[in-house]
PDB file of N, CA and C in Angstrom:
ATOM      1  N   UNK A   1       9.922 242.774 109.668  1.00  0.00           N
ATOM      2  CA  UNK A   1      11.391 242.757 109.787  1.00  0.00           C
ATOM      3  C   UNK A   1      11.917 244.148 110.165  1.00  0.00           C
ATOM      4  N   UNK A   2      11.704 245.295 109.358  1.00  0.00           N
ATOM      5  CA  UNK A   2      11.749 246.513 109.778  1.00  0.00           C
ATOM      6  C   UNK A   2      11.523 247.097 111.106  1.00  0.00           C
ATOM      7  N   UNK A   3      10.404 246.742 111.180  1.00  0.00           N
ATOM      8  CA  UNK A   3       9.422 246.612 112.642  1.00  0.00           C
ATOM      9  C   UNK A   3      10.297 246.079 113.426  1.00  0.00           C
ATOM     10  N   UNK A   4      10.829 244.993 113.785  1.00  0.00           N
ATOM     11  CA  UNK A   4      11.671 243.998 114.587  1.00  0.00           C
ATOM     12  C   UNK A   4      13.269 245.003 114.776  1.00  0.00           C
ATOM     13  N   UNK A   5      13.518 245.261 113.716  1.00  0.00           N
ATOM     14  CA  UNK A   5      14.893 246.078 113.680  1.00  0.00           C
ATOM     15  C   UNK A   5      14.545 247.219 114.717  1.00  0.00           C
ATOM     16  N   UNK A   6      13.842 248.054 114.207  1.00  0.00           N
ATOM     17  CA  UNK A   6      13.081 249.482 114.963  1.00  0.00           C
ATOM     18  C   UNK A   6      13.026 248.815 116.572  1.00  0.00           C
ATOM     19  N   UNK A   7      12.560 248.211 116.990  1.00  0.00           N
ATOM     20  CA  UNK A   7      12.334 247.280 118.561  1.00  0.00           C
ATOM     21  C   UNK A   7      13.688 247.349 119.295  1.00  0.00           C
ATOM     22  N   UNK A   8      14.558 246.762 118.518  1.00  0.00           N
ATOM     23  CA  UNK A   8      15.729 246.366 118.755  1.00  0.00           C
ATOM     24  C   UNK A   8      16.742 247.778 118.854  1.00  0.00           C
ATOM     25  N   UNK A   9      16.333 248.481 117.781  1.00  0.00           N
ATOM     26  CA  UNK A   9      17.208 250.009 117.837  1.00  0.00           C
ATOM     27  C   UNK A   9      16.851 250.745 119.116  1.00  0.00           C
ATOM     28  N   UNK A  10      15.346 250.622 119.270  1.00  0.00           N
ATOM     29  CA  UNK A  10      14.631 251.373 120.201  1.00  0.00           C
ATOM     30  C   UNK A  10      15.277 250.726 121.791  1.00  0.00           C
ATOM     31  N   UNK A  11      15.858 249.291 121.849  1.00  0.00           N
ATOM     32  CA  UNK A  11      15.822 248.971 122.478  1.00  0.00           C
ATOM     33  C   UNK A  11      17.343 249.212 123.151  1.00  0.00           C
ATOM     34  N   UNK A  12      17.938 249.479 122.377  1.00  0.00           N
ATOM     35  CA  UNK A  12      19.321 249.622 122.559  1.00  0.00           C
ATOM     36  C   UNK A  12      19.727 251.212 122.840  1.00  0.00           C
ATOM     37  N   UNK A  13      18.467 252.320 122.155  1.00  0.00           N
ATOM     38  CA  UNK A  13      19.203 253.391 123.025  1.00  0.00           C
ATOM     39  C   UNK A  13      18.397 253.719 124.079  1.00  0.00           C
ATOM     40  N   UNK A  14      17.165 253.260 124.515  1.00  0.00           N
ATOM     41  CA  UNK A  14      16.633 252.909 126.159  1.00  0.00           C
ATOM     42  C   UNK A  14      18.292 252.895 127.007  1.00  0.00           C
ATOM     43  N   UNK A  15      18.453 251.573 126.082  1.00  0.00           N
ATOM     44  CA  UNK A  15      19.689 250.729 127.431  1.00  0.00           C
ATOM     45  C   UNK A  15      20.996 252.158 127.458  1.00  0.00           C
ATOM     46  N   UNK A  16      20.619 252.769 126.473  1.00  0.00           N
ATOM     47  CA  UNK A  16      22.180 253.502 126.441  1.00  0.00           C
ATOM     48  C   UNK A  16      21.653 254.901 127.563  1.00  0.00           C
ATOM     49  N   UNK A  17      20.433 255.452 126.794  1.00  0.00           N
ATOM     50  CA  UNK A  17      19.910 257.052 127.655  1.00  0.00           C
ATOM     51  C   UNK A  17      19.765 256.824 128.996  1.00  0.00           C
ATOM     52  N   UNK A  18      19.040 255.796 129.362  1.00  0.00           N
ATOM     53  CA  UNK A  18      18.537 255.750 130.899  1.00  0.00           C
ATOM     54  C   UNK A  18      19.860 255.617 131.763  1.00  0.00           C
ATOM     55  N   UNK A  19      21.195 254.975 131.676  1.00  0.00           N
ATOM     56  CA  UNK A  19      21.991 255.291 132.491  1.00  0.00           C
ATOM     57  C   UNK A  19      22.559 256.531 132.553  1.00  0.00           C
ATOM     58  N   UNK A  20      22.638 257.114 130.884  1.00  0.00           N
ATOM     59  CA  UNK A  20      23.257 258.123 130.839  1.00  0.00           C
ATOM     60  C   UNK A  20      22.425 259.482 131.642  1.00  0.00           C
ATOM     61  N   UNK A  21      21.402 259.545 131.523  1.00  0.00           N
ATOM     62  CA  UNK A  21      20.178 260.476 132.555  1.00  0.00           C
ATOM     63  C   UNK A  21      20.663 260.385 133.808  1.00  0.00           C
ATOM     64  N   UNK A  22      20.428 258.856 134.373  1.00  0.00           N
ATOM     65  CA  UNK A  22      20.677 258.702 135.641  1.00  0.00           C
ATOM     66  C   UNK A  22      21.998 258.940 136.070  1.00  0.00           C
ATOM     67  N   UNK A  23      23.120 258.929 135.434  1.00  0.00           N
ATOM     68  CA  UNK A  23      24.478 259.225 135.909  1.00  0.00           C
ATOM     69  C   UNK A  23      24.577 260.778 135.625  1.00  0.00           C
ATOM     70  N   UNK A  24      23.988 261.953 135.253  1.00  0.00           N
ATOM     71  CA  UNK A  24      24.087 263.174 134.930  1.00  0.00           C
ATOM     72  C   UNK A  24      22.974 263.491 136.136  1.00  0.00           C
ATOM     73  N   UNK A  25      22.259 263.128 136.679  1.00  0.00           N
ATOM     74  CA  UNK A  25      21.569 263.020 137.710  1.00  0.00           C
ATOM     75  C   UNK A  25      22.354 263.175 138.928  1.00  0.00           C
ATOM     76  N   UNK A  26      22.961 262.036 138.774  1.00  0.00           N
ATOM     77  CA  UNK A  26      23.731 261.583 140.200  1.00  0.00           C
ATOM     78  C   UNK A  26      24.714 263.075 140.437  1.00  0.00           C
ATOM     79  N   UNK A  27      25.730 263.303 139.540  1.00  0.00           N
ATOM     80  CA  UNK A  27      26.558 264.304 139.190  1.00  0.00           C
ATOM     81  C   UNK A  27      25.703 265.647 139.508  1.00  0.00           C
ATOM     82  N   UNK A  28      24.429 265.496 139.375  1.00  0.00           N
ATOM     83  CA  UNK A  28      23.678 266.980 139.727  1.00  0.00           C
ATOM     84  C   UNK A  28      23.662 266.710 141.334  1.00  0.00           C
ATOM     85  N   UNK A  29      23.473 265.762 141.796  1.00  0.00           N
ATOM     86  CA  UNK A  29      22.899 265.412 143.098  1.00  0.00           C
ATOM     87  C   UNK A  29      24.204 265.621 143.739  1.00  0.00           C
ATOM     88  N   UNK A  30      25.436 265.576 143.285  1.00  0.00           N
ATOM     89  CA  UNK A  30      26.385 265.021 144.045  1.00  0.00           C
ATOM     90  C   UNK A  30      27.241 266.993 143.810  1.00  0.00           C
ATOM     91  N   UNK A  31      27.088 267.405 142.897  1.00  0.00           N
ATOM     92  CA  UNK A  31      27.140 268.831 142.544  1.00  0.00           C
ATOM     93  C   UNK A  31      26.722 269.696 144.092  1.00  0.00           C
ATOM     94  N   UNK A  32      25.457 269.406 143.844  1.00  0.00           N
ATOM     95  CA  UNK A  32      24.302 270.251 144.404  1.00  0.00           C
ATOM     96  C   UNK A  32      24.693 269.855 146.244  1.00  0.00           C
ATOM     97  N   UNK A  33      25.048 268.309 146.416  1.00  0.00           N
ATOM     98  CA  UNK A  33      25.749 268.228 147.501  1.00  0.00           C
ATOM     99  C   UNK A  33      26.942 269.094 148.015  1.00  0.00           C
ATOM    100  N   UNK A  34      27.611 269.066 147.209  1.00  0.00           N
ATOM    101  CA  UNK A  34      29.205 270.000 146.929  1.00  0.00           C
ATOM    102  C   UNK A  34      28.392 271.532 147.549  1.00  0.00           C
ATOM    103  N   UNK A  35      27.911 271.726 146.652  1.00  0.00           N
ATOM    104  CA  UNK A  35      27.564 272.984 146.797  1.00  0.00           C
ATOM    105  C   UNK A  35      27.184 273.847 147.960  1.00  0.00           C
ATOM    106  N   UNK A  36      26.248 273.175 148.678  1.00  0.00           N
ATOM    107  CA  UNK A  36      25.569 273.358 150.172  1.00  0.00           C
ATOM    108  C   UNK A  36      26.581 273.313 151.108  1.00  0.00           C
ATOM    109  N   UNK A  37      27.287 272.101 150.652  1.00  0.00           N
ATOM    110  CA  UNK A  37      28.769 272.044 151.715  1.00  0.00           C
ATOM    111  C   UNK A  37      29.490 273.008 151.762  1.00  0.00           C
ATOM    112  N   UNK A  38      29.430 273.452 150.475  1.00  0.00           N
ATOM    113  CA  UNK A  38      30.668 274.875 150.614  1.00  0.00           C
ATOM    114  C   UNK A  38      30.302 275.965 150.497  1.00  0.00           C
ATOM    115  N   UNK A  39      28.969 276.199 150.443  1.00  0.00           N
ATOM    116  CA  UNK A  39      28.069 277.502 151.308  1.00  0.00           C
ATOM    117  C   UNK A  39      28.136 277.434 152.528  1.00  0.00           C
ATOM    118  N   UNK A  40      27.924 276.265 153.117  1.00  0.00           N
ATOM    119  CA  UNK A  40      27.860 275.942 154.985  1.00  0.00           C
ATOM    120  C   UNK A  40      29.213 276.464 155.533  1.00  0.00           C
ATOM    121  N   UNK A  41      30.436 275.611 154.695  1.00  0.00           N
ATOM    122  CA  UNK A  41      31.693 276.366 154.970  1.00  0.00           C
ATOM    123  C   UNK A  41      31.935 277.663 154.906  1.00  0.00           C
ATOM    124  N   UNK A  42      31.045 278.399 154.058  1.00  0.00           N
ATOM    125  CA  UNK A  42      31.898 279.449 153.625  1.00  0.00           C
ATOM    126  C   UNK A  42      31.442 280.831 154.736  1.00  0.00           C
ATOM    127  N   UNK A  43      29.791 280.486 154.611  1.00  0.00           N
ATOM    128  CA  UNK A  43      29.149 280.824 155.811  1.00  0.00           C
ATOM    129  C   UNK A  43      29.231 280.587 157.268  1.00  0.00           C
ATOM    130  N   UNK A  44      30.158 279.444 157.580  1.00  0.00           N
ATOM    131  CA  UNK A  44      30.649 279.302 158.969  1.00  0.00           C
ATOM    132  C   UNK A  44      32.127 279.929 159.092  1.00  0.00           C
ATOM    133  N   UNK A  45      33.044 279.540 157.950  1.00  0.00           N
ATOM    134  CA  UNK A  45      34.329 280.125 158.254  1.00  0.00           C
ATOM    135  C   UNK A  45      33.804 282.095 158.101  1.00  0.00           C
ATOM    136  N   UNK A  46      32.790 282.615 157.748  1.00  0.00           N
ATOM    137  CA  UNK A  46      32.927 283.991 157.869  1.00  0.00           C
ATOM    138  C   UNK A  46      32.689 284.130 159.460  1.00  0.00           C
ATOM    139  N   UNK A  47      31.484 283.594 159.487  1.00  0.00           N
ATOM    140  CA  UNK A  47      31.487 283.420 160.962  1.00  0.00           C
ATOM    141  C   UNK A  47      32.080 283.447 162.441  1.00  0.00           C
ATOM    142  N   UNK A  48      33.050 282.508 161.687  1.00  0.00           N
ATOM    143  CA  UNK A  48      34.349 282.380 162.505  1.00  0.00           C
ATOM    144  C   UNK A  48      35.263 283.539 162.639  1.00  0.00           C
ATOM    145  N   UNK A  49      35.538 284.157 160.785  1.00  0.00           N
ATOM    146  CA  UNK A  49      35.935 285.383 161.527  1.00  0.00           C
ATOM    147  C   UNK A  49      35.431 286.639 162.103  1.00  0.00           C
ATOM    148  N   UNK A  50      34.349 286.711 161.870  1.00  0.00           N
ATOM    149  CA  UNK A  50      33.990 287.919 162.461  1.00  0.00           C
ATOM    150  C   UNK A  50      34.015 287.773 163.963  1.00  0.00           C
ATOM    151  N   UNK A  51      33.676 286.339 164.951  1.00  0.00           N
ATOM    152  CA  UNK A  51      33.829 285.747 166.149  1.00  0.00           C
ATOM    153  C   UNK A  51      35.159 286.597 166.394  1.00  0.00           C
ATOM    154  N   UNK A  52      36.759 286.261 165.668  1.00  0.00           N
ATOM    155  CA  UNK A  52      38.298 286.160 165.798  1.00  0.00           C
ATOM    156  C   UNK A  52      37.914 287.674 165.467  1.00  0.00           C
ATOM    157  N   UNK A  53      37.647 288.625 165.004  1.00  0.00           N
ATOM    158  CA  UNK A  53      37.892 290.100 164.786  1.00  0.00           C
ATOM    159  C   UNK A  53      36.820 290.774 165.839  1.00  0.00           C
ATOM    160  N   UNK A  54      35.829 289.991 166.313  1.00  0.00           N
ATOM    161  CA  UNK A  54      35.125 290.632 167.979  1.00  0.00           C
ATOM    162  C   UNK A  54      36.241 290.385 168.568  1.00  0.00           C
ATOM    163  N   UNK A  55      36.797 289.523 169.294  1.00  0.00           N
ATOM    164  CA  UNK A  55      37.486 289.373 170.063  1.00  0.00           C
ATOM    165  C   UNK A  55      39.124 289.964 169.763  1.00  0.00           C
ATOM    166  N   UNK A  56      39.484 290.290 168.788  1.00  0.00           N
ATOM    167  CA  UNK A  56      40.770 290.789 168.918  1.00  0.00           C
ATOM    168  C   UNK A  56      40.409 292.616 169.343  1.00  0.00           C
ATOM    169  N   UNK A  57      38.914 292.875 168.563  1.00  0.00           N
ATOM    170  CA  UNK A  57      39.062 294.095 169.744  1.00  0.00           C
ATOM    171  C   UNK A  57      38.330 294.386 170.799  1.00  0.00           C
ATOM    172  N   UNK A  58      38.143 293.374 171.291  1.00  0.00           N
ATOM    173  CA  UNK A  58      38.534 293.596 173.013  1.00  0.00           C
ATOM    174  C   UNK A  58      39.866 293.314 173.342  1.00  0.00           C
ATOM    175  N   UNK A  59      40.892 292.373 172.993  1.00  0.00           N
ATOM    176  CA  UNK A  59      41.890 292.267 173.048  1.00  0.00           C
ATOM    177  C   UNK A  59      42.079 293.795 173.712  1.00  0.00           C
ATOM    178  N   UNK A  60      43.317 293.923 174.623  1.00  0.00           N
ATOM    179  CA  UNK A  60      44.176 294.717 174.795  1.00  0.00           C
ATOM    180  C   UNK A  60      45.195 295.305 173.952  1.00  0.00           C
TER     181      UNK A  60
END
């Protein structure tokens, strides 16, 4: 009976951890997405200006 209870406890925080892992997962994945994106940005908009500050001095 104990035994049977324990199964059942065991079984219920399986059902609870494994989404909770996998959704703190996702949030890392989706983080870590974020992240690259706004290195790429941040590293292209410098880009960009240093492009806009070559060219303003050649500007006249």
């Amino acid at each position: 009976m104990v035994f049977k209870c324990f199964m059942v406890l065991s079984f219920l925080i399986n059902l609870i951890t494994i989404p909770a892992v996998g959704f703190s997962c996702l949030i890392d994945l989706m983080w870590g997405i974020c992240n690259d994106w706004f290195l790429y940005a941040s590293r292209y908009s410098k880009h960009f200006y240093y492009i806009c500050d070559k060219s303003e001095e050649k500007c006249p």
